[in-house]
C-alpha atoms as a PDB file:
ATOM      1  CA  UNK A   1      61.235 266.416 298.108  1.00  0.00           C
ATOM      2  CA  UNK A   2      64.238 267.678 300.278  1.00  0.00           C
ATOM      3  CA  UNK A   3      67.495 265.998 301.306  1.00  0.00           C
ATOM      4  CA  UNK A   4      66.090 264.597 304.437  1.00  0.00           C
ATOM      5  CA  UNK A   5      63.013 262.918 302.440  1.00  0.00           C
ATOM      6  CA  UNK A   6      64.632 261.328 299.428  1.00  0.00           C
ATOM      7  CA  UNK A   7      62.315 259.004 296.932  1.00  0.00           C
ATOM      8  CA  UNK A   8      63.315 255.642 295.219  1.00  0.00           C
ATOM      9  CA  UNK A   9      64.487 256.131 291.517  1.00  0.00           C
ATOM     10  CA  UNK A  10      61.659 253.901 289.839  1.00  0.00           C
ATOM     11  CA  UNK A  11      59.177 256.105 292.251  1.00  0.00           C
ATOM     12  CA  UNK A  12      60.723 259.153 291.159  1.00  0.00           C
ATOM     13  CA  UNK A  13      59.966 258.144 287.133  1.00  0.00           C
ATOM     14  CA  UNK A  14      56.422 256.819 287.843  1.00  0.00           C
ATOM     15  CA  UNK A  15      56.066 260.203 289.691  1.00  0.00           C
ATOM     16  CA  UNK A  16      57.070 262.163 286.712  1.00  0.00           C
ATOM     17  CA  UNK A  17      54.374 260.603 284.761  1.00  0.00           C
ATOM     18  CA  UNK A  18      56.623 258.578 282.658  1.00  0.00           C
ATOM     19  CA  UNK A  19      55.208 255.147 283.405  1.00  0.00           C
ATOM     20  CA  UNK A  20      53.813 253.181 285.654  1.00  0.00           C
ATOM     21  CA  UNK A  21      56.098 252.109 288.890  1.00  0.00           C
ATOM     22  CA  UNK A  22      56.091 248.246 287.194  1.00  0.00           C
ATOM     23  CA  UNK A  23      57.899 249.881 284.013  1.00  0.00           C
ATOM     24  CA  UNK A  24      60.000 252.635 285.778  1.00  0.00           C
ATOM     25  CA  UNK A  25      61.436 249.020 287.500  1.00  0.00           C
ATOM     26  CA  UNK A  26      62.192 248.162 283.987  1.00  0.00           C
ATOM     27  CA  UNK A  27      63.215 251.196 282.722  1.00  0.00           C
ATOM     28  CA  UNK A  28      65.703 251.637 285.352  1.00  0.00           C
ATOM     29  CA  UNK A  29      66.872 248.120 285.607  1.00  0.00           C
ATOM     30  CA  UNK A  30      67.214 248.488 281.494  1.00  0.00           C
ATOM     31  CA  UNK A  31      69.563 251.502 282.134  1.00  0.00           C
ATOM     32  CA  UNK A  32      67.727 254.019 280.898  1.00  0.00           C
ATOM     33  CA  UNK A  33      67.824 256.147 283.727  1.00  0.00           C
ATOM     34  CA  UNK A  34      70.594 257.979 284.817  1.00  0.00           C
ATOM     35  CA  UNK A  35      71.512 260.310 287.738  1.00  0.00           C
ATOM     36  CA  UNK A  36      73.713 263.386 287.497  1.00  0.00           C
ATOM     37  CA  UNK A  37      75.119 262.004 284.263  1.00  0.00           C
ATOM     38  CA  UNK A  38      75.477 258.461 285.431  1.00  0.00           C
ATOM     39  CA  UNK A  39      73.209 255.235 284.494  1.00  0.00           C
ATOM     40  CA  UNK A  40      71.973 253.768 287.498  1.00  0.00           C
ATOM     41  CA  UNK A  41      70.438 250.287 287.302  1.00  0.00           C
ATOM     42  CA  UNK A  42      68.917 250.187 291.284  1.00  0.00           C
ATOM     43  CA  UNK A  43      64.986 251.259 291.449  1.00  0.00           C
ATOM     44  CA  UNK A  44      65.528 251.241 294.845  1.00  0.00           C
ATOM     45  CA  UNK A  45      68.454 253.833 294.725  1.00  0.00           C
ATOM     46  CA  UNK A  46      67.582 257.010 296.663  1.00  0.00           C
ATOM     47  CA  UNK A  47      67.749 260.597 295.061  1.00  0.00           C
ATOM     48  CA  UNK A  48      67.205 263.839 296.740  1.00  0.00           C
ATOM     49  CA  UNK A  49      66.382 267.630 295.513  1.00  0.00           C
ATOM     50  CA  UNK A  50      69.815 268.074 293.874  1.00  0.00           C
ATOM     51  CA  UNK A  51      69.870 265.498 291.963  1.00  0.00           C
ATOM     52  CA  UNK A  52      69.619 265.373 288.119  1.00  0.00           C
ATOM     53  CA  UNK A  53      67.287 262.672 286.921  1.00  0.00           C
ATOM     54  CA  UNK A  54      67.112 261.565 283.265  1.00  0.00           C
ATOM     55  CA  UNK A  55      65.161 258.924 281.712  1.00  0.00           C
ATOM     56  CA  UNK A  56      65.964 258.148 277.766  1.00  0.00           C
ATOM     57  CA  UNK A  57      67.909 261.316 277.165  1.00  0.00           C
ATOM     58  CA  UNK A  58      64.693 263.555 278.981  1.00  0.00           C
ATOM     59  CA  UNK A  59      65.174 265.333 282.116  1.00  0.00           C
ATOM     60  CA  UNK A  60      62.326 264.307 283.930  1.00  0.00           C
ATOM     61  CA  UNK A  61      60.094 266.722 287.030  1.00  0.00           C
ATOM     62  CA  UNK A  62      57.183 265.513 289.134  1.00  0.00           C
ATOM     63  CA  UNK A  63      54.373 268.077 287.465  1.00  0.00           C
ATOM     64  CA  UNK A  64      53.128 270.646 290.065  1.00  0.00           C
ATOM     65  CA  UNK A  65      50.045 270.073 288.640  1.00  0.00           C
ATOM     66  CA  UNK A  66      47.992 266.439 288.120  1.00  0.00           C
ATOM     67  CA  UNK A  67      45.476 265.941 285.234  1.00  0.00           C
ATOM     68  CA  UNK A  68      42.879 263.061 284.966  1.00  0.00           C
ATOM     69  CA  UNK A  69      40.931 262.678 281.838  1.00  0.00           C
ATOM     70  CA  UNK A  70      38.419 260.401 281.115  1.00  0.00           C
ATOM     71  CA  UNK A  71      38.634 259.084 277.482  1.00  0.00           C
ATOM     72  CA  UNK A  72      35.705 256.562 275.862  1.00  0.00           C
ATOM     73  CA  UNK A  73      38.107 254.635 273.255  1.00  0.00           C
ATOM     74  CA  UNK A  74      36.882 253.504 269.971  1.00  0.00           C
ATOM     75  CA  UNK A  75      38.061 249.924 268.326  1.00  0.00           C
ATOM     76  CA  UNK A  76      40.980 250.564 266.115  1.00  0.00           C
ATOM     77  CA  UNK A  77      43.049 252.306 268.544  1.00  0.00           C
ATOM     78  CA  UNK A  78      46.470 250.489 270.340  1.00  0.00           C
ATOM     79  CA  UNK A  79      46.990 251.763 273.851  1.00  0.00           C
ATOM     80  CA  UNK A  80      50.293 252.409 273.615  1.00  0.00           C
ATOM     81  CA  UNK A  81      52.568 255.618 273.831  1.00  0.00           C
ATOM     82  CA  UNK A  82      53.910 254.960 270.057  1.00  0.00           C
ATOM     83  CA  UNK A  83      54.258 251.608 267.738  1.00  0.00           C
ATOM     84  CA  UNK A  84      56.080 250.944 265.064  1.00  0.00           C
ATOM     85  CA  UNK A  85      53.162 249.328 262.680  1.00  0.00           C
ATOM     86  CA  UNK A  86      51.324 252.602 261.372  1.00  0.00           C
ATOM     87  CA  UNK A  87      48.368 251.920 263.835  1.00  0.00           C
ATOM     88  CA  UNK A  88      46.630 254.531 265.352  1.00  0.00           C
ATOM     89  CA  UNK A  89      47.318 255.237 269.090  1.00  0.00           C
ATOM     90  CA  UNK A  90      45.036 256.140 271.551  1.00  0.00           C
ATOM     91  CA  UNK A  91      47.239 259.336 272.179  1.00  0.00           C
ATOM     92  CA  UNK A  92      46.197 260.817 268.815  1.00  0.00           C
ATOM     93  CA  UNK A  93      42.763 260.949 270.709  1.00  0.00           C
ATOM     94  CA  UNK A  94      43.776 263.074 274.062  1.00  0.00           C
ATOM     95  CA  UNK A  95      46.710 264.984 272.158  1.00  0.00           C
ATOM     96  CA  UNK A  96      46.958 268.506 273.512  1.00  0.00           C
ATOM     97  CA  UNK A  97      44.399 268.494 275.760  1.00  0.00           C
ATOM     98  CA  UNK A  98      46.959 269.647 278.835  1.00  0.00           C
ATOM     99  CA  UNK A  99      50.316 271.524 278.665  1.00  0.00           C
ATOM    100  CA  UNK A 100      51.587 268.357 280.726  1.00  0.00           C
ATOM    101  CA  UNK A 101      51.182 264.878 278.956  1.00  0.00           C
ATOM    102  CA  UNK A 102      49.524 262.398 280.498  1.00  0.00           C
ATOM    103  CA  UNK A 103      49.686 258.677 279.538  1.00  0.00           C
ATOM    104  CA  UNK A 104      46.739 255.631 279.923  1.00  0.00           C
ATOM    105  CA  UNK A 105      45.761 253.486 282.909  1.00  0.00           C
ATOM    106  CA  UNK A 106      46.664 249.846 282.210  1.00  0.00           C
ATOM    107  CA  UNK A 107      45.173 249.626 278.518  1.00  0.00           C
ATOM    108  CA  UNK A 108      42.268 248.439 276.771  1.00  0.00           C
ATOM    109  CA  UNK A 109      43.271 245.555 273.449  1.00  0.00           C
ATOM    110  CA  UNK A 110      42.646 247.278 269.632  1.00  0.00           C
ATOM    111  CA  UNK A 111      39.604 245.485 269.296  1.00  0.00           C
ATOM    112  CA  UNK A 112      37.517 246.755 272.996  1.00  0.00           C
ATOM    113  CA  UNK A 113      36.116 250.128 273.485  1.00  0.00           C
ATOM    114  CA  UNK A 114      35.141 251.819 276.277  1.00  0.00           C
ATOM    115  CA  UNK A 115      36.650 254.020 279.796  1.00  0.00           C
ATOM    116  CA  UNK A 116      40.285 254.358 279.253  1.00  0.00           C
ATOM    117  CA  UNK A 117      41.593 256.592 282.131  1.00  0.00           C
ATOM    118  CA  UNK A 118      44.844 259.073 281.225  1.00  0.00           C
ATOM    119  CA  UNK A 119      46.815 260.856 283.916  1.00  0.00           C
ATOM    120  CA  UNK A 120      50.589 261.970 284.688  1.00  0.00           C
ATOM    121  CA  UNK A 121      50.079 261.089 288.142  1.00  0.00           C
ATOM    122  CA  UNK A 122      52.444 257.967 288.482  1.00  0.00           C
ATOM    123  CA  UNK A 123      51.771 257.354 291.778  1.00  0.00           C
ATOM    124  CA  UNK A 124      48.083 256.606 291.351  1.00  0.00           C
ATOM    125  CA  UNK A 125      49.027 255.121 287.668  1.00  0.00           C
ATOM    126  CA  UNK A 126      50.750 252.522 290.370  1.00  0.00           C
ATOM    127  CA  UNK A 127      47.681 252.081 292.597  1.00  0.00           C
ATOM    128  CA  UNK A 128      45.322 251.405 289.920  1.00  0.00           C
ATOM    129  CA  UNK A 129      47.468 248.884 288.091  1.00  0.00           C
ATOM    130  CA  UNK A 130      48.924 246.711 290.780  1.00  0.00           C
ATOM    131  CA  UNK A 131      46.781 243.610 291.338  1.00  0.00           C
ATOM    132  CA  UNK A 132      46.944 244.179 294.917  1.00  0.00           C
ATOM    133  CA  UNK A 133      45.351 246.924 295.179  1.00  0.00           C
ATOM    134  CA  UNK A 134      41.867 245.056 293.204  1.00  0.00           C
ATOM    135  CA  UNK A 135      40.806 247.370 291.486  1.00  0.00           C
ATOM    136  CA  UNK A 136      36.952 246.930 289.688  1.00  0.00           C
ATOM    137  CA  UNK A 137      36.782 246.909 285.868  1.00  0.00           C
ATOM    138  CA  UNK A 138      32.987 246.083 284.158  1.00  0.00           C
ATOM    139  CA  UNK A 139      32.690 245.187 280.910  1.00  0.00           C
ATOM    140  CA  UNK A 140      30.077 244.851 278.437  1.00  0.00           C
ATOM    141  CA  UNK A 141      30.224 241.006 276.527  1.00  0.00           C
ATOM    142  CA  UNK A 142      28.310 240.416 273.470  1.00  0.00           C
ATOM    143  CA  UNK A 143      29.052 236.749 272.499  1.00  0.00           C
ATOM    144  CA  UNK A 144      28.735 234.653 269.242  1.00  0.00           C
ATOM    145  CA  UNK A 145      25.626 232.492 270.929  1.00  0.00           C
ATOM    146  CA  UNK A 146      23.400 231.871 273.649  1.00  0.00           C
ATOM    147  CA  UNK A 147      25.880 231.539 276.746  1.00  0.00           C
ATOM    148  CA  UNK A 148      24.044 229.024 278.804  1.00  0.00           C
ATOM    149  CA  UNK A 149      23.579 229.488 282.674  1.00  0.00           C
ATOM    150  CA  UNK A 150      26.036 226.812 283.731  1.00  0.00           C
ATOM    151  CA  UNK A 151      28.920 228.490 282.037  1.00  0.00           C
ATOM    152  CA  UNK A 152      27.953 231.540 284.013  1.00  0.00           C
ATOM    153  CA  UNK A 153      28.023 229.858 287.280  1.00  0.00           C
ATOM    154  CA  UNK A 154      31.582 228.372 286.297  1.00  0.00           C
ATOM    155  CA  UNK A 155      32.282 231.584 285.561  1.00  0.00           C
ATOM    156  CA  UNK A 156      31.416 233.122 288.901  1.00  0.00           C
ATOM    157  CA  UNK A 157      32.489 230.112 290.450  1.00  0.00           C
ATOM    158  CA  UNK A 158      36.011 229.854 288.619  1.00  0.00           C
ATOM    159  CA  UNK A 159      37.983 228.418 286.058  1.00  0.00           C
ATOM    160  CA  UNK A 160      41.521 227.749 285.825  1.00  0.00           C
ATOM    161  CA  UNK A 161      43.036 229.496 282.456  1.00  0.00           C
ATOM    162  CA  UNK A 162      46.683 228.276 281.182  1.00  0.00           C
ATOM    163  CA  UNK A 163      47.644 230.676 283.318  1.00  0.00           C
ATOM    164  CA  UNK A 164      45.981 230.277 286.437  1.00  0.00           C
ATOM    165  CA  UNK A 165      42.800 230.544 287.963  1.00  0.00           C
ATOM    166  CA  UNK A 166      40.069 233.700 287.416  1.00  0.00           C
ATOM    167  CA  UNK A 167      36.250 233.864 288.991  1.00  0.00           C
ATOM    168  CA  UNK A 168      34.277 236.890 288.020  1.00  0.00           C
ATOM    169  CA  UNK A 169      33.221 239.524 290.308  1.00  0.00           C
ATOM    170  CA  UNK A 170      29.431 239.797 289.510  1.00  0.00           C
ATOM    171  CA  UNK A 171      28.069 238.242 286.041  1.00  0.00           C
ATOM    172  CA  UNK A 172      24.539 238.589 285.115  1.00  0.00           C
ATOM    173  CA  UNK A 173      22.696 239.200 281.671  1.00  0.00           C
ATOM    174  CA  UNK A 174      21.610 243.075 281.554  1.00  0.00           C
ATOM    175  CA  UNK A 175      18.414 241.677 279.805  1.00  0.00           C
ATOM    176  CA  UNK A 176      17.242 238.147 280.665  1.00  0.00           C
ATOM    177  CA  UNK A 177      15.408 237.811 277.406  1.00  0.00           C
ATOM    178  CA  UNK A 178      19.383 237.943 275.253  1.00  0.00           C
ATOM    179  CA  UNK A 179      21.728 235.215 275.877  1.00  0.00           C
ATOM    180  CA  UNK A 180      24.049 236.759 274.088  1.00  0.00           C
ATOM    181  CA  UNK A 181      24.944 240.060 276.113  1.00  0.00           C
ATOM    182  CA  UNK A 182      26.308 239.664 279.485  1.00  0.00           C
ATOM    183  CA  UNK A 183      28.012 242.524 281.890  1.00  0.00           C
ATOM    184  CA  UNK A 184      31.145 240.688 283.706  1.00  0.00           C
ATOM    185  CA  UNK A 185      32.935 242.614 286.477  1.00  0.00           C
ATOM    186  CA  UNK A 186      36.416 241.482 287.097  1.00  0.00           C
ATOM    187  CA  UNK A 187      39.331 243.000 289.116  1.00  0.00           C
ATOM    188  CA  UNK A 188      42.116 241.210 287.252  1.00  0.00           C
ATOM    189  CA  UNK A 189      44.030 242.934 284.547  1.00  0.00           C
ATOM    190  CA  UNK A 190      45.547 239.876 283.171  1.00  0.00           C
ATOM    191  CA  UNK A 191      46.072 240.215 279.422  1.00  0.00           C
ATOM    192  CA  UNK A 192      42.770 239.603 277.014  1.00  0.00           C
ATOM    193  CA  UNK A 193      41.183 238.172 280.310  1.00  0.00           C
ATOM    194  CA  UNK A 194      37.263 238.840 279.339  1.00  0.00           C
ATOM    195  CA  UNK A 195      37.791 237.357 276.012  1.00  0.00           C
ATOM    196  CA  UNK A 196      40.121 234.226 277.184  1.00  0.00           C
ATOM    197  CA  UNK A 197      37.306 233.314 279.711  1.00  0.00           C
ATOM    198  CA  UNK A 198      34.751 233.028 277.726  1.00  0.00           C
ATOM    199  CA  UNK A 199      37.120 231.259 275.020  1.00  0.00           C
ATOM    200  CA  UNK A 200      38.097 229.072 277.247  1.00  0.00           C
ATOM    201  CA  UNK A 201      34.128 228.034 277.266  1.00  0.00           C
ATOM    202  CA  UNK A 202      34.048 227.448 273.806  1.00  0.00           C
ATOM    203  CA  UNK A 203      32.734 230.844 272.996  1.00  0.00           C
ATOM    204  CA  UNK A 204      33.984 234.081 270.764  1.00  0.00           C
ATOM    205  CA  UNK A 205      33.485 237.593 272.144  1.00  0.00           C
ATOM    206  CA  UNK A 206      32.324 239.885 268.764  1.00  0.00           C
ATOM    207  CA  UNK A 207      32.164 243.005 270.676  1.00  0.00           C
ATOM    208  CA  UNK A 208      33.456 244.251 274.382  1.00  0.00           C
ATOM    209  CA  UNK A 209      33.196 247.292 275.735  1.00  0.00           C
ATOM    210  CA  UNK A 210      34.437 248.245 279.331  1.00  0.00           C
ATOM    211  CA  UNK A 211      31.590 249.851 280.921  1.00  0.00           C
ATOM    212  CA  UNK A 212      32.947 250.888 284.457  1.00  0.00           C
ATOM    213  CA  UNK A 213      36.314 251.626 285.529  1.00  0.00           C
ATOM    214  CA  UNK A 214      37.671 251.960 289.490  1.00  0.00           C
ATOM    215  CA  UNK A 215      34.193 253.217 289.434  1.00  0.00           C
ATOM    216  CA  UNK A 216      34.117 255.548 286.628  1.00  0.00           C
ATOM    217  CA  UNK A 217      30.903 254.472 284.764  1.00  0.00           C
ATOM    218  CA  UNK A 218      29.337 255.488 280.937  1.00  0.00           C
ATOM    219  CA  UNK A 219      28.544 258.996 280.886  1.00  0.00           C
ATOM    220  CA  UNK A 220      27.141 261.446 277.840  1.00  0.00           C
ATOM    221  CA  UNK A 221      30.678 260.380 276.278  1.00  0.00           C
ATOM    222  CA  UNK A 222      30.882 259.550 272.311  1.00  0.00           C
ATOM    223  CA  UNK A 223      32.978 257.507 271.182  1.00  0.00           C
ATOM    224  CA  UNK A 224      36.039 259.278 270.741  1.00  0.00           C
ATOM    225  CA  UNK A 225      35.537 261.905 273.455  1.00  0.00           C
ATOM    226  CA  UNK A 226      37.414 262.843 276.224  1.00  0.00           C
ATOM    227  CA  UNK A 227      36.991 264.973 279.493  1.00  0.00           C
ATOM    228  CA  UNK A 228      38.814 265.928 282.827  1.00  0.00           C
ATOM    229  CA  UNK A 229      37.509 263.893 285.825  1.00  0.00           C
ATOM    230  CA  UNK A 230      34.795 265.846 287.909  1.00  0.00           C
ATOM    231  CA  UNK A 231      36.497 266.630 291.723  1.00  0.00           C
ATOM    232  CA  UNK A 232      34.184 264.105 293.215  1.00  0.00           C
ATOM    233  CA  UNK A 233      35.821 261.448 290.697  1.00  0.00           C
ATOM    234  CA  UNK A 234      39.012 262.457 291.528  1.00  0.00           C
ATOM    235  CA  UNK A 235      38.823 261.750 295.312  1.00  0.00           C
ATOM    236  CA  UNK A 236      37.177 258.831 294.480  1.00  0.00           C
ATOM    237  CA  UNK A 237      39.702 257.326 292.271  1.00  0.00           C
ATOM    238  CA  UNK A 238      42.492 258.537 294.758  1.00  0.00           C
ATOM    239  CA  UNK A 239      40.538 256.166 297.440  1.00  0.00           C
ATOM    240  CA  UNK A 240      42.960 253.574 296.134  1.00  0.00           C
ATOM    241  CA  UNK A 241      45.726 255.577 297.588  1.00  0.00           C
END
């Protein structure tokens, strides 16, 4: 970045891997950003190469180098940086892994498992998480009964939720013969959306898993591992660029 192509403040934090650009809004509009010394509430506010940019008492860099890593999540864990109610964090899982650290994707609720992508690329952070930009997510459903084929046509159809209205991607049972077990593919990231749908049918989800994200499907993954995205992934991921 030189003088004569200068970057938006919230950009600039995304871009340091602090956050995604949503939150760098809020971070800056909070005034916890400052520049050369002083608190500047604008996202929109310009910087350039000599400035000084400091978010929550940290002087912040965009990394030279980007890491992607690939983490399957087990239930128990919050997606969140830190949290103040002794629950185990999902950054316990991927700690020290990279000399630069790198935070989730969006996030995946304590009680679902599955693909939980980590970078401190803020940029794409942005891409994936904006709702414009649609990106996939698949998840795995096992429900508390039978979930009869008119409830999956509503689904794929739509339903209006409290607030506002959600159709599924693709639905279908993986195996015909159980009712129970369906694979939903969605491109929302509304909060607890898989689990208010079928809710809102008069049905509890026991066990969710998310199965494919922006095209990152299950792999030889445990539960609890984590690995750096394959180049192939990479560019594929960065299609949402």
């Amino acid at each position: 970045m030189s003088e004569k192509n200068t970057m938006g403040l919230a950009k600039f934090v995304a871009c340091a891997g602090v956050c995604a650009r949503r939150k760098a809004v809020e971070k800056v509009r909070q005034g916890l950003v400052s520049i050369n010394g002083y608190i500047c509430s604008n996202p929109a506010h310009h910087i350039s190469d000599s400035d000084r940019i400091e978010c929550d008492g940290v002087l912040l860099k965009i990394p030279e180098k980007k890491y992607y890593i690939l983490l399957n999540k087990p239930v128990g864990y919050l997606t969140a940086a830190s949290n103040d109610f002794g629950k185990r964090t999902v950054m316990e899982l991927v700690k020290d892994i990279c000399d630069q650290r790198s935070y989730p994707v969006g996030r995946l609720d304590y009680m679902t498992k599955g693909r939980l992508l980590f970078t401190n690329d803020g940029e794409l952070t942005h891409r994936l998480t904006h709702p414009s930009f649609e990106v996939p997510k698949a998840y795995k459903v096992t429900i508390d009964a039978d979930v009869v084929s008119a409830h999956v046509d509503m689904i794929k159809k739509g339903i209006t939720l409290d607030d506002g209205a959600i159709a599924a991607d693709k639905i279908f049972y993986p195996d015909p013969k159980n009712g129970r077990v369906l694979v939903i593919q969605i491109h929302s990231g509304r909060n607890r959306i898989v689990r208010r749908i079928f809710e809102h049918l008069g049905y509890q989800v026991t066990q969710l898993e998310r199965v494919e994200y922006a095209g990152l499907t299950l792999d030889a993954l445990q539960e609890g591992e984590h690995r750096f995205l394959l180049d192939e992934e990479i560019e594929m991921i960065k299609s949402y660029y």
